[in-house]
Protein backbone atom coordinates (compact mmCIF):
# COMPACT_ATOMS: atom_id res chain seq x y z
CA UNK A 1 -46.77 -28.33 66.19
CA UNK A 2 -45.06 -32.13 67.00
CA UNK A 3 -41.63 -32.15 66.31
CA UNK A 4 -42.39 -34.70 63.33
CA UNK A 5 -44.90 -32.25 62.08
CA UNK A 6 -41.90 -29.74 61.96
CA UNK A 7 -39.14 -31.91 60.08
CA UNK A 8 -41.10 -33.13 57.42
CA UNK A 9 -42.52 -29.30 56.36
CA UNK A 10 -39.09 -28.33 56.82
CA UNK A 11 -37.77 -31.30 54.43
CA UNK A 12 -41.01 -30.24 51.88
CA UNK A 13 -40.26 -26.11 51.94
CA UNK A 14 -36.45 -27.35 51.74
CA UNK A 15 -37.19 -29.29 48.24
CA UNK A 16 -39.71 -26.76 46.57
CA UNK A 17 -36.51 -24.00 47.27
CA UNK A 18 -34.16 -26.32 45.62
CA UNK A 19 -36.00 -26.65 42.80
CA UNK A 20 -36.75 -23.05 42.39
CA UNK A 21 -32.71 -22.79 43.04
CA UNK A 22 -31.87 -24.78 39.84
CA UNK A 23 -34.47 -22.45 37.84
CA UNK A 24 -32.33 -19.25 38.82
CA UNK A 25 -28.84 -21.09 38.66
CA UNK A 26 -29.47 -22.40 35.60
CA UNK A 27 -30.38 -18.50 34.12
CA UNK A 28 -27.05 -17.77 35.24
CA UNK A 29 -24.84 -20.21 34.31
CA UNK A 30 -26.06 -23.09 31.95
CA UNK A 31 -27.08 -19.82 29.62
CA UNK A 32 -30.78 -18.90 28.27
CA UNK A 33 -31.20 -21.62 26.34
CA UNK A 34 -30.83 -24.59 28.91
CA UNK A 35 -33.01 -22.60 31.40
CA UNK A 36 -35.76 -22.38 28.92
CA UNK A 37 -35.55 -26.09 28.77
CA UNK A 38 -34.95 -26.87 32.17
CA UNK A 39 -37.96 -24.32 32.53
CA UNK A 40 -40.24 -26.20 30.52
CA UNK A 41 -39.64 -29.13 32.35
CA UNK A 42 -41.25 -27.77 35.65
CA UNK A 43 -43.88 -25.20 34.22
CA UNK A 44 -46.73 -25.19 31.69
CA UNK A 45 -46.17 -21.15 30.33
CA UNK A 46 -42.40 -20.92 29.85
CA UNK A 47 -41.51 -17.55 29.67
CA UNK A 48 -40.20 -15.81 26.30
CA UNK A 49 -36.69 -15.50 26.45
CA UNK A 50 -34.72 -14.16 22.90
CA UNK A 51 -31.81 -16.73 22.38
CA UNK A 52 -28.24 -15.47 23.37
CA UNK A 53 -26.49 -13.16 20.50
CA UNK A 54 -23.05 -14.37 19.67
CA UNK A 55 -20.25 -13.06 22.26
CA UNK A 56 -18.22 -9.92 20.05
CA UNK A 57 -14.76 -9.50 20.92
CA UNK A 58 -13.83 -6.69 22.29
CA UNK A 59 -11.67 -5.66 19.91
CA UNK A 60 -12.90 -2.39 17.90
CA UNK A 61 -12.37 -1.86 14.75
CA UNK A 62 -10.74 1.50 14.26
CA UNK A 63 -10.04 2.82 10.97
CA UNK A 64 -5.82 2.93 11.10
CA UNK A 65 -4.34 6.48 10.29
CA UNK A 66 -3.27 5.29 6.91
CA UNK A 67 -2.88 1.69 5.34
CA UNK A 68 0.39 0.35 3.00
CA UNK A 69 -0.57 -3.00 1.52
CA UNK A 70 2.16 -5.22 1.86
CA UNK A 71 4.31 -2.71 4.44
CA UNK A 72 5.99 -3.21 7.79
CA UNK A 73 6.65 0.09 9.74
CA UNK A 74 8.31 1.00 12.65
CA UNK A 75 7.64 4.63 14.46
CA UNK A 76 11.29 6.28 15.14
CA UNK A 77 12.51 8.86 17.28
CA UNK A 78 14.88 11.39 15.11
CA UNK A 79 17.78 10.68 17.43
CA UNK A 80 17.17 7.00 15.66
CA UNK A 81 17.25 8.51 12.42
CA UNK A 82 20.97 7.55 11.09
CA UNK A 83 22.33 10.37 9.09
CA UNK A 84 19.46 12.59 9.80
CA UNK A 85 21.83 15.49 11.08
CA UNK A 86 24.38 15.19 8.20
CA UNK A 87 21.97 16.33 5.89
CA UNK A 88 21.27 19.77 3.79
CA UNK A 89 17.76 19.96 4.80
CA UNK A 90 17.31 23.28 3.21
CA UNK A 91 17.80 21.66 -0.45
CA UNK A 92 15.20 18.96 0.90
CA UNK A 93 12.85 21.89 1.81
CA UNK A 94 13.25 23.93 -1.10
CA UNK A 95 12.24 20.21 -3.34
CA UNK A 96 9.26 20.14 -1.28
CA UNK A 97 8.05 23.04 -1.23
CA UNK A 98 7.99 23.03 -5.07
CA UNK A 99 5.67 19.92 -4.55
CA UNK A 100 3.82 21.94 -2.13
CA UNK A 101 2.47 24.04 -4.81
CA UNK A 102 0.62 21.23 -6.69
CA UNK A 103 -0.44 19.57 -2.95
CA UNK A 104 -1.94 23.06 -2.35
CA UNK A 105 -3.80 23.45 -6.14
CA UNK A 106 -5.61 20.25 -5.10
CA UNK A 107 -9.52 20.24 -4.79
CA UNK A 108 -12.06 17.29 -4.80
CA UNK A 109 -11.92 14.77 -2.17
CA UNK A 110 -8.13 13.07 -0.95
CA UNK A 111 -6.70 9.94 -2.72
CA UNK A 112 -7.63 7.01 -0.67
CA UNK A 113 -4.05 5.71 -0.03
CA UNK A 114 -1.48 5.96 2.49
CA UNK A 115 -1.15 9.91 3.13
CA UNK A 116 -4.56 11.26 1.86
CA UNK A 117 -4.92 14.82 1.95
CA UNK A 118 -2.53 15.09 5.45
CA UNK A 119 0.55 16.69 3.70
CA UNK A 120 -2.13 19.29 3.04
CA UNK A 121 -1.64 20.53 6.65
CA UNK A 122 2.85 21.09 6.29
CA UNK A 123 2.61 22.49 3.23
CA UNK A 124 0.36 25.53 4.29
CA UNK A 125 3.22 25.66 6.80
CA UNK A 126 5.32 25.88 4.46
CA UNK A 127 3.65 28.34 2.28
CA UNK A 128 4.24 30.87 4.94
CA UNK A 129 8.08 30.20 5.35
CA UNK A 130 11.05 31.52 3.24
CA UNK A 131 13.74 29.48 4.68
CA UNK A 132 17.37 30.46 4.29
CA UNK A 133 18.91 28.56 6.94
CA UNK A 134 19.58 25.00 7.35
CA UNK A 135 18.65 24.38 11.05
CA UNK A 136 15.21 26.13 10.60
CA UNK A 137 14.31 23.83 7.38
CA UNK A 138 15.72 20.83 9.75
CA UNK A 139 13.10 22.04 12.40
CA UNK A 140 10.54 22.31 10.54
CA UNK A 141 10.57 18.56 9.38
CA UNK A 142 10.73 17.88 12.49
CA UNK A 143 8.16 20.17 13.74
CA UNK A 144 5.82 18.77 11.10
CA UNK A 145 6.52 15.26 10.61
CA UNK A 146 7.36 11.82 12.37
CA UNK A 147 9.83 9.45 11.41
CA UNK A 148 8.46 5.89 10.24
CA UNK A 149 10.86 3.61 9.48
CA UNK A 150 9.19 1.35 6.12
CA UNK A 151 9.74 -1.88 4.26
CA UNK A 152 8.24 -4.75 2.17
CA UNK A 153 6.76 -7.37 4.30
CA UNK A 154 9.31 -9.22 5.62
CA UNK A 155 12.16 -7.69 4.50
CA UNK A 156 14.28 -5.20 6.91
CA UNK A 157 15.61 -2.90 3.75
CA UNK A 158 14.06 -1.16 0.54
CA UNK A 159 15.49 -1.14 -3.23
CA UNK A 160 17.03 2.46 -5.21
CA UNK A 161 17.82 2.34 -8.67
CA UNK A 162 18.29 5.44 -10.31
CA UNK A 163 17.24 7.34 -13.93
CA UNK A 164 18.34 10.32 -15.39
CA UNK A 165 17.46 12.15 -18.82
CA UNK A 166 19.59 11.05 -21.62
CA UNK A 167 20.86 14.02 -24.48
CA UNK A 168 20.41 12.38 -27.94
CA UNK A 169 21.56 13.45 -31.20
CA UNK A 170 18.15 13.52 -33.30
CA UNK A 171 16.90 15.03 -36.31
CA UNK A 172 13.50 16.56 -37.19
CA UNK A 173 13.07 14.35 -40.62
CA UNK A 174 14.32 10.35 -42.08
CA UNK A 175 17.79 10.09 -43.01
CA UNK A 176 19.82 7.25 -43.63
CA UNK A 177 21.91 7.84 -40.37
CA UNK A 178 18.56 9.07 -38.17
CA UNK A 179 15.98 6.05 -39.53
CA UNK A 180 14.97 5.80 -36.01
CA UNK A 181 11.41 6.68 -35.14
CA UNK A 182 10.14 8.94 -31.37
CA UNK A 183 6.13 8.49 -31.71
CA UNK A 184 3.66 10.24 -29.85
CA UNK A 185 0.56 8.60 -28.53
CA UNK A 186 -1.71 7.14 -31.90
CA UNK A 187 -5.09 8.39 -31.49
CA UNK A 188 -6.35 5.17 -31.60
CA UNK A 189 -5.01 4.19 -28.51
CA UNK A 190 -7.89 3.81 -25.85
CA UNK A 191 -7.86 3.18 -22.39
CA UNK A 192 -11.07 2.35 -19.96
CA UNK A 193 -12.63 5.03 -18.43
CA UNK A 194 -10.23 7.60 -20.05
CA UNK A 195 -10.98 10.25 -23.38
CA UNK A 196 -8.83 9.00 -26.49
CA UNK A 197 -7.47 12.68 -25.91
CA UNK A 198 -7.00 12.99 -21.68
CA UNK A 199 -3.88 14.77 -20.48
CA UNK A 200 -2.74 11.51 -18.35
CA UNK A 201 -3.21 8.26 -18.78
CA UNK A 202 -1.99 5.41 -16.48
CA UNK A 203 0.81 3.48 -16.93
CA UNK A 204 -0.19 0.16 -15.95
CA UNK A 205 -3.19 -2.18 -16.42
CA UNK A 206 -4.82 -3.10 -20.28
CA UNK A 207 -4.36 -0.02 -23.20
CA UNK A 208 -6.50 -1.41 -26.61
CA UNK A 209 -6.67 -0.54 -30.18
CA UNK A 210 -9.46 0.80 -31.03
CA UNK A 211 -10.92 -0.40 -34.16
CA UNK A 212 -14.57 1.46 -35.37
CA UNK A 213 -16.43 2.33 -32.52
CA UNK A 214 -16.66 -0.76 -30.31
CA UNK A 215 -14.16 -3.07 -31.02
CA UNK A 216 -11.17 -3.36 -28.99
CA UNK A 217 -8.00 -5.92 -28.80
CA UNK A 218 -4.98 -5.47 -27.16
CA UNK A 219 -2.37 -2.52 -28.42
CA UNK A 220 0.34 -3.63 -30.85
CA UNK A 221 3.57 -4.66 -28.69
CA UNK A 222 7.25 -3.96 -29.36
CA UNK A 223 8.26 -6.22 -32.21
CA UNK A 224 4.78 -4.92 -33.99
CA UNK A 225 5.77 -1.48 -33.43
CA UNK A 226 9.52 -1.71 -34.98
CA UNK A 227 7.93 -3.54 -37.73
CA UNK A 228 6.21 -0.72 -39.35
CA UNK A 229 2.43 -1.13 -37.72
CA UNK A 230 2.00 2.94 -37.17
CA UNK A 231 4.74 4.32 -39.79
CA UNK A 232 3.74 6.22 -41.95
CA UNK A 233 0.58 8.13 -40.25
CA UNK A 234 2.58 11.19 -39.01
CA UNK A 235 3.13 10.30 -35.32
CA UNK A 236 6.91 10.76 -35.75
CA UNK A 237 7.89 13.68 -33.48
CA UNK A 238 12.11 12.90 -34.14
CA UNK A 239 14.27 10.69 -35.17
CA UNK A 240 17.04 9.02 -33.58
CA UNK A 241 20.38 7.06 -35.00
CA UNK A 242 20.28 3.94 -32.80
CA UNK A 243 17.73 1.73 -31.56
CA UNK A 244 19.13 1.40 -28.16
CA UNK A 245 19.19 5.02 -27.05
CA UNK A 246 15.33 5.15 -28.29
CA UNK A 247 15.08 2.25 -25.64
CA UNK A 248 17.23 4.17 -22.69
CA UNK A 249 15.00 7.22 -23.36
CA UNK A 250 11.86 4.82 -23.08
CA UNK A 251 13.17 3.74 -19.47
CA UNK A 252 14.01 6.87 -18.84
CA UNK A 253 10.54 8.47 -19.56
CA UNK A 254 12.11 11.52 -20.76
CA UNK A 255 14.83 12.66 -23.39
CA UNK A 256 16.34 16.20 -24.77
CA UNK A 257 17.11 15.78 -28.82
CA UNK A 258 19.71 18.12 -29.74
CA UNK A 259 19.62 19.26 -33.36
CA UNK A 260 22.35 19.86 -36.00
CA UNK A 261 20.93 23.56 -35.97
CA UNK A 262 21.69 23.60 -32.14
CA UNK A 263 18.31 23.67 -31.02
CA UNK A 264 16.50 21.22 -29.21
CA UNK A 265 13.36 19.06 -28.36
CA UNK A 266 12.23 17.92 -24.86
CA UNK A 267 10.42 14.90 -24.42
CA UNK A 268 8.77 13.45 -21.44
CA UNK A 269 6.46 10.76 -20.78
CA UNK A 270 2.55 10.38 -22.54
CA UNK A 271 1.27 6.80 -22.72
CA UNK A 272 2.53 3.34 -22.85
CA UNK A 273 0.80 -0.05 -25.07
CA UNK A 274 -0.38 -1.94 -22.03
CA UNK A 275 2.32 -4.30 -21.91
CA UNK A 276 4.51 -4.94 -18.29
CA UNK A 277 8.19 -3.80 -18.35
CA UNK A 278 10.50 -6.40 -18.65
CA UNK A 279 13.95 -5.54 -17.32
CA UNK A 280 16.67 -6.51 -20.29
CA UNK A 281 19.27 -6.96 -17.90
CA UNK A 282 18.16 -9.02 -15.77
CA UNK A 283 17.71 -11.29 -18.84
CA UNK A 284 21.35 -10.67 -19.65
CA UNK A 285 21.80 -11.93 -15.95
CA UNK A 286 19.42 -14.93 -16.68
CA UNK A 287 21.17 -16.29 -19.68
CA UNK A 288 24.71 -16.06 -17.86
CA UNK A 289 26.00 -12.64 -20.41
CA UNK A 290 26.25 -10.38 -17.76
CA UNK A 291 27.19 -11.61 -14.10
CA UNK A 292 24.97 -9.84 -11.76
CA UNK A 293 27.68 -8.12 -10.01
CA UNK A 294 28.82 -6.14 -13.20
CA UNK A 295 25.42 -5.11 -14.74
CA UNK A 296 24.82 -1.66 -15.43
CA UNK A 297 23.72 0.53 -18.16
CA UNK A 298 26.85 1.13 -19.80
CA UNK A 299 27.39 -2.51 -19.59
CA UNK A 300 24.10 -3.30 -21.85
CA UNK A 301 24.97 -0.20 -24.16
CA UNK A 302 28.15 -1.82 -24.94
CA UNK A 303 26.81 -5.33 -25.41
CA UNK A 304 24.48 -4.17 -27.71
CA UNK A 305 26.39 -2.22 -29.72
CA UNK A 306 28.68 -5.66 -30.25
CA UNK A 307 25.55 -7.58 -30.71
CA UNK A 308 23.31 -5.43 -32.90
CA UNK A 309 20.87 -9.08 -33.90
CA UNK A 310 20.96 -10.13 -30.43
CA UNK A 311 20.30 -6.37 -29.26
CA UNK A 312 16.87 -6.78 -31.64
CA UNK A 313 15.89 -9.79 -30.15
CA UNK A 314 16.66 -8.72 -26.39
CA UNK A 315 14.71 -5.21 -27.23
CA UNK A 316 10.94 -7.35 -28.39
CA UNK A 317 11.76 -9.45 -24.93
CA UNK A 318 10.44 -6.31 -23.63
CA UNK A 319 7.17 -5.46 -25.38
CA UNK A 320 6.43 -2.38 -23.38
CA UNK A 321 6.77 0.93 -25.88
CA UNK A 322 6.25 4.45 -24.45
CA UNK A 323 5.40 7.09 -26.46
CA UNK A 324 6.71 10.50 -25.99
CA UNK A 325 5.07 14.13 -25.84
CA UNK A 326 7.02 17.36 -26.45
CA UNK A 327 7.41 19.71 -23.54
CA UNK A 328 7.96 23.54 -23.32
CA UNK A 329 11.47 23.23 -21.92
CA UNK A 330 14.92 25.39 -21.83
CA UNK A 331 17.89 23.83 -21.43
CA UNK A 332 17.88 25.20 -18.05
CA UNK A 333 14.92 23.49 -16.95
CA UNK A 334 15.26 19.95 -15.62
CA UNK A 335 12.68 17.21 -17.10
CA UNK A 336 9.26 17.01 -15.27
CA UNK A 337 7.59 14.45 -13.44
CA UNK A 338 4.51 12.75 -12.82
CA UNK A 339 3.60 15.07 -10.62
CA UNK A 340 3.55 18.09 -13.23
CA UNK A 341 6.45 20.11 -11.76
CA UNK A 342 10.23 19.98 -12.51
CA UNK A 343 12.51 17.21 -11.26
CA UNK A 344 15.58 18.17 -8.87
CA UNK A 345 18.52 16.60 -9.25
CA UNK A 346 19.26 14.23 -6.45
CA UNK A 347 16.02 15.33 -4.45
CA UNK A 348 13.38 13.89 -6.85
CA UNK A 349 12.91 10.12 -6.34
CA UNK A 350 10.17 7.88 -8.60
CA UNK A 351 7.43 5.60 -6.49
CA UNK A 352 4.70 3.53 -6.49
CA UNK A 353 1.71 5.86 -7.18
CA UNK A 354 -0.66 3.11 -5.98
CA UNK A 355 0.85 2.81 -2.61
CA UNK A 356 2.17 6.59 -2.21
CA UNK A 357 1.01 10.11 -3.07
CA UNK A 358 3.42 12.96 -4.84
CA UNK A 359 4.91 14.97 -2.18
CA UNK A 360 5.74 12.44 0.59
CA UNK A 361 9.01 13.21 2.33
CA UNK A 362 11.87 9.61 2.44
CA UNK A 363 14.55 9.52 4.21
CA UNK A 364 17.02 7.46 2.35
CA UNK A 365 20.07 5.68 4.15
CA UNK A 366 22.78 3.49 2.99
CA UNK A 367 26.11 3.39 0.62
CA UNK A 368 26.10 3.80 -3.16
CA UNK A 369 28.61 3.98 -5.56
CA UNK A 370 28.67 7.57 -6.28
CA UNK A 371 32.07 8.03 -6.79
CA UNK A 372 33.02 4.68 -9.05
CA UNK A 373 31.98 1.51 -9.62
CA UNK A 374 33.48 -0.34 -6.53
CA UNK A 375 33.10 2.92 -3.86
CA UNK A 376 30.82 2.61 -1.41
CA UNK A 377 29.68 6.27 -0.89
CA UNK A 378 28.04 7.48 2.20
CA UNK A 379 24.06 8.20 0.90
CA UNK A 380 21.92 9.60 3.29
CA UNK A 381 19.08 12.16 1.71
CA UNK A 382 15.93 13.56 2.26
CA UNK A 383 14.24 13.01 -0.77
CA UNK A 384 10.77 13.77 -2.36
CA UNK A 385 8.31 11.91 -4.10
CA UNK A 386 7.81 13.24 -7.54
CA UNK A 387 7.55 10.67 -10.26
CA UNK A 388 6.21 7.47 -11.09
CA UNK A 389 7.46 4.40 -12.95
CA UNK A 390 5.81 1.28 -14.40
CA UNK A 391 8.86 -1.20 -12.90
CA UNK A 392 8.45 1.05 -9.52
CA UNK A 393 6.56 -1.34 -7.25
CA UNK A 394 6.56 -1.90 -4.15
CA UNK A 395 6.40 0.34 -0.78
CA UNK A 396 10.12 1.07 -0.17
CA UNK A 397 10.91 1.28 -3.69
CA UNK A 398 12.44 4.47 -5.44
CA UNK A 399 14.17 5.89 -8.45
CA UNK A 400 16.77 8.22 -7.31
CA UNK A 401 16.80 10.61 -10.35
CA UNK A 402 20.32 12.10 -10.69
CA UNK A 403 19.62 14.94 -13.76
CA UNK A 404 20.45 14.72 -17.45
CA UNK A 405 23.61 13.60 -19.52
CA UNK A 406 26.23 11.33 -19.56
CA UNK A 407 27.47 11.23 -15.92
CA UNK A 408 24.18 11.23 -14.54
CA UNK A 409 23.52 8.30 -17.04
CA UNK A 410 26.81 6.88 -15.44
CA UNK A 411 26.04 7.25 -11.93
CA UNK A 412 22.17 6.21 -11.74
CA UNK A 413 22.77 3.50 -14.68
CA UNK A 414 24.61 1.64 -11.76
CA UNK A 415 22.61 1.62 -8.92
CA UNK A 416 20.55 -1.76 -7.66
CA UNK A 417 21.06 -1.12 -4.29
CA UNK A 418 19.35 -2.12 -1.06
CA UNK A 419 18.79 0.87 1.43
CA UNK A 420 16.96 1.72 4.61
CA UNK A 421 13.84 4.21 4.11
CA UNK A 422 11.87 5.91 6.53
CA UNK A 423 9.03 8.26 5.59
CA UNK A 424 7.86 10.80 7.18
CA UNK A 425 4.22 11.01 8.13
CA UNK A 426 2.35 14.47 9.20
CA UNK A 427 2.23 14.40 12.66
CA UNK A 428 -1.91 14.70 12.30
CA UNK A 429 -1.15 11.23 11.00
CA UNK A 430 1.34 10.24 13.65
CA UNK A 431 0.82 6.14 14.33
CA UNK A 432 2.49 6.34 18.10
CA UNK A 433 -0.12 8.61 19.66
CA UNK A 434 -3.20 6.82 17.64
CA UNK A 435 -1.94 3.44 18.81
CA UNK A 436 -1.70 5.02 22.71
CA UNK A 437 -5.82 5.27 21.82
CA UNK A 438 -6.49 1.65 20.70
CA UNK A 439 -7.93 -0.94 23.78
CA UNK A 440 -5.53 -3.82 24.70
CA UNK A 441 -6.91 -6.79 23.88
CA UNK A 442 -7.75 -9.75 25.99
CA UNK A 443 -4.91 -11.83 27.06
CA UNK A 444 -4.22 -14.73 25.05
CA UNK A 445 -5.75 -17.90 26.34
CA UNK A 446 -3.65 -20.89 27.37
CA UNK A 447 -2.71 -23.82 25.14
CA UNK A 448 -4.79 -26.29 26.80
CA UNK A 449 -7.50 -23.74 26.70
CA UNK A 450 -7.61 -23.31 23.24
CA UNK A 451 -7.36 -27.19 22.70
CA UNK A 452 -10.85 -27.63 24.59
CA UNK A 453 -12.76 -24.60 22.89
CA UNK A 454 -11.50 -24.30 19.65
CA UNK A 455 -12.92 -21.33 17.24
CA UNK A 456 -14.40 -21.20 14.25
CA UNK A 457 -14.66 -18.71 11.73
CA UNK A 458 -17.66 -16.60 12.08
CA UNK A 459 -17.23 -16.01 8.09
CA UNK A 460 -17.65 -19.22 7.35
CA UNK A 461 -20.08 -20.20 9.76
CA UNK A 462 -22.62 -17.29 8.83
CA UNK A 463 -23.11 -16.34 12.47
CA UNK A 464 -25.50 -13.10 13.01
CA UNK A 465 -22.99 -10.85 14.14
CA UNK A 466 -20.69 -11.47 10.66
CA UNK A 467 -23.52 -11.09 8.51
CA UNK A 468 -24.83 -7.63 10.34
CA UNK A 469 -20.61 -6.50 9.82
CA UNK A 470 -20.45 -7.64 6.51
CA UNK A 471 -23.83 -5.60 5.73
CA UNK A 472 -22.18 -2.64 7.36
CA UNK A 473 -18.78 -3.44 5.41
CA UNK A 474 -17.18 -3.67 8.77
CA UNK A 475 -15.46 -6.91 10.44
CA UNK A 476 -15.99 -8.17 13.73
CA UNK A 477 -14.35 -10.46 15.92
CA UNK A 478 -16.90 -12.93 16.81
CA UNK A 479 -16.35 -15.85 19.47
CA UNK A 480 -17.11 -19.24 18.39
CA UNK A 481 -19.73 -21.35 20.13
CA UNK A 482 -18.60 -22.93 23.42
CA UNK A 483 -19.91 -25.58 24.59
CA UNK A 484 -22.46 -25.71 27.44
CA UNK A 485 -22.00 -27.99 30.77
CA UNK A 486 -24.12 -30.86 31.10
CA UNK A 487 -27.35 -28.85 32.94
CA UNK A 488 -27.51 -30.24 36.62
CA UNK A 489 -30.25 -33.22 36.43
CA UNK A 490 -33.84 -32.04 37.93
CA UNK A 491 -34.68 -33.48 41.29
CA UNK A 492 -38.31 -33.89 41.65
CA UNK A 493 -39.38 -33.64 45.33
CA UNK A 494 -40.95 -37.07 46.94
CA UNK A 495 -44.51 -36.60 47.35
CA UNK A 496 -45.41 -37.60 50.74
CA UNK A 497 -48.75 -39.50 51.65
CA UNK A 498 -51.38 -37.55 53.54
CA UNK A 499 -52.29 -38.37 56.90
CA UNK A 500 -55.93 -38.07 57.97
CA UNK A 501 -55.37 -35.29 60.86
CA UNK A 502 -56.86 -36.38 64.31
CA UNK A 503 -59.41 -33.62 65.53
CA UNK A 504 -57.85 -32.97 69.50
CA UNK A 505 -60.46 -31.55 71.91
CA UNK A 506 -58.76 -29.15 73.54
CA UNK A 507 -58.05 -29.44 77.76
CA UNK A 508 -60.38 -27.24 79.91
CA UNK A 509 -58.60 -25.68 82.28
């Protein structure tokens, strides 16, 4: 073949493979889409290719050991624990066991909040151990359970207040000096998706009157109830001589009644009228009465003793009323909580029973004044969860509860205190090994980066992946479209103009 002959079939093969180059390159990197198009441009069957799926993150979704709405935590080491050694953990032990044996009575499936069912695990432990010794029950929190150190979003400390029972003179009929009524729970007090008659109602969300068989409106509040709305129907278990120890007893959630015959009546905690707590002292605070400093219980007691008209009107500010249910009670026997077993005195704290479940072990950490007024005693206590209060909200929230009578009225009646809490979590539970188990995720792109390719929310643009997650009640991650390049423009080869082909007779040698 002529050198000529050579070039220009080199120059034609050359352009055909160029061509065919763009095809594959543009599979590769311009994406399906723009080789389809680019396809169709150069072919009359394009092939079927499915369009490109949304690029998913790779960031998993893994269900988290246990979830605190509104919580920061930090895992600890117990060497980071402050106070942890200065503490009688056999006391601590002995409080939790007791909770132990309701955790252990439990059947049906795990309350879907924070612990679950994991304190399950420690408390068979404990079932098997009758500790006696101080550095054993110390071990075996620490055997058992890791240190998490918990707060409110945001915020580096919790909040303590404390309660106690109150001991109230009382009498078992109307006098002129006990005109003040106790009620138990009317019977026509209904709550949704409870029995008129159930063992436990809630105390929060909407309570109703029932009036007939269908109609409902809200309960009667406060002011209603002083006023005489339910006298008269036999609901009065007691009655009391003041007004304002009635309302202690109702912020309490439990009161003993001693009787002129010596005998006497335990209360505790049945139902409330649907209405939120509102603090009276902080509206003694809010109208300038009380500086914030000073408040306390006593300090309201004595107030309203000196203002017994401004004491009625600061009482119906708060239109939550509890009503009361006797107990089977000795002396001997401290009042119980929410959690159906007796309180201990300075081990049993109050929480948030939608955040927490009964039996979970704080740490609390801080100064209080225990001693007086103005002393800033050392406080650092393994406590228990054991009760439940309606103005209890929050994660690292907790009534301290100090026992009954006047000095533990005195002591928890002045404690609004800030402290640090840390929970501890079953180690089945523990968040530093399931964290060691979760993927690091891609690094962060640049600033300039994210400038060019900004990304959108797949919620909100209804991309395939969301809606298959959001069928699946999952979330996923899902990349926002990025733009393609400009596809390379097609070069179409130059046909070249046939030449006839001059028949050569070949040379005879």
């Amino acid at each position: 073949m002529a050198p000529e002959a050579r070039i220009k079939l080199f120059l034609k093969n050359s352009a055909t493979a160029f061509c065919a180059g763009v095809v594959v390159l543009s599979t590769f990197s311009l994406g399906a889409e723009a080789a389809r198009r680019h396809y169709r441009s150069h072919h009359h069957h394009p092939p079927q290719l499915a369009a490109a799926p949304p690029r998913a993150l790779p960031y998993p979704q893994l269900p988290l050991p246990f979830e605190i709405s509104g919580a920061q935590y930090l895992p600890l080491a117990w060497a980071d624990v402050k106070g942890w050694g200065d503490d009688d953990h056999l006391a601590a032990y002995k409080t939790f066991r007791a909770s132990c044996k309701s955790i252990n009575a439990q059947n049906g499936a795990p309350e879907p909040k924070a612990l679950g069912a994991s304190l399950g695990e420690p408390c068979r432990v404990a079932k098997s151990l009758e500790l006696s010794d101080d550095a054993k029950a110390k071990t075996f929190f620490e055997d058992n359970f890791a240190p998490l150190r918990i707060s409110r979003l945001g915020e580096p400390d919790g909040f303590v207040t404390g309660y106690y029972e109150p001991v109230l003179e009382g009498s078992r009929t109307q006098t002129d000096v006990f005109n003040v009524p106790v009620y138990r729970r009317p019977s026509n007090l209904f709550v949704r998706g409870y029995k008129q008659d159930s063992v436990s109602l809630p105390n929060k969300g909407p309570v109703y009157r029932k009036i007939g068989r269908r109609k409902l409106v809200p309960y009667y509040d406060r002011g209603e109830i002083e006023d005489g709305k339910i006298a008269g129907r036999g609901l009065e278990i007691a009655w009391l001589k003041d007004p304002t120890d009635l309302l202690f007893a109702q912020i309490q959630g439990s009161a003993r009644i001693k009787f002129e015959d010596g005998t006497t009546l335990r209360l505790n905690y049945d139902a409330y009228n649907g209405y939120p707590y509102t603090a009276v002292g902080r509206i003694l605070i809010e109208r300038g009465i009380i500086p914030k400093e000073e408040m306390s219980m006593q300090k309201i007691r004595e107030w309203m003793a000196q203002n017994p008209d401004g004491a009625k009107e600061l009482r119906r500010q708060n239109r939550a009323y509890i009503f009361f249910r006797e107990v089977n009670l000795s002396d001997k026997d401290e009042a119980v909580g929410a959690q159906g077993i007796p309180l201990t005195a300075g081990r049993s704290i109050a929480v948030d029973k939608s955040l927490h479940v009964y039996g979970t072990p704080f740490f609390i950490e801080g100064e209080l004044p225990i001693d007086s007024e103005r002393s800033k005693t050392p406080f650092h206590r393994l406590m228990i969860a054991q009760d439940t209060g309606s103005a209890i909200i929050g994660p690292a929230r907790a009534d301290l509860y100090f026992g009954a009578g006047q000095e533990a009225g005195r002591v928890s009646g002045r404690l609004r205190h800030p402290m640090h809490f840390v929970m501890l979590v079953p180690k089945s539970l523990d968040p530093s090994l399931r964290a060691a188990r979760l993927p690091v995720p891609d690094p962060r792109p640049s600033e300039k980066i994210a400038k060019l390719f900004p990304q959108t929310d797949p919620a909100k643009t209804g991309t395939p992946a969301a809606a298959v997650a959001q069928g699946r009640n999952e979330t996923v991650a899902v990349a926002g479209p990025v733009p393609l390049p400009v596809p390379r423009p097609a070069i179409e080869p130059v046909p070249e103009p046939r030449r006839p082909v001059k028949n050569r007779s070949h040379r005879q040698q």
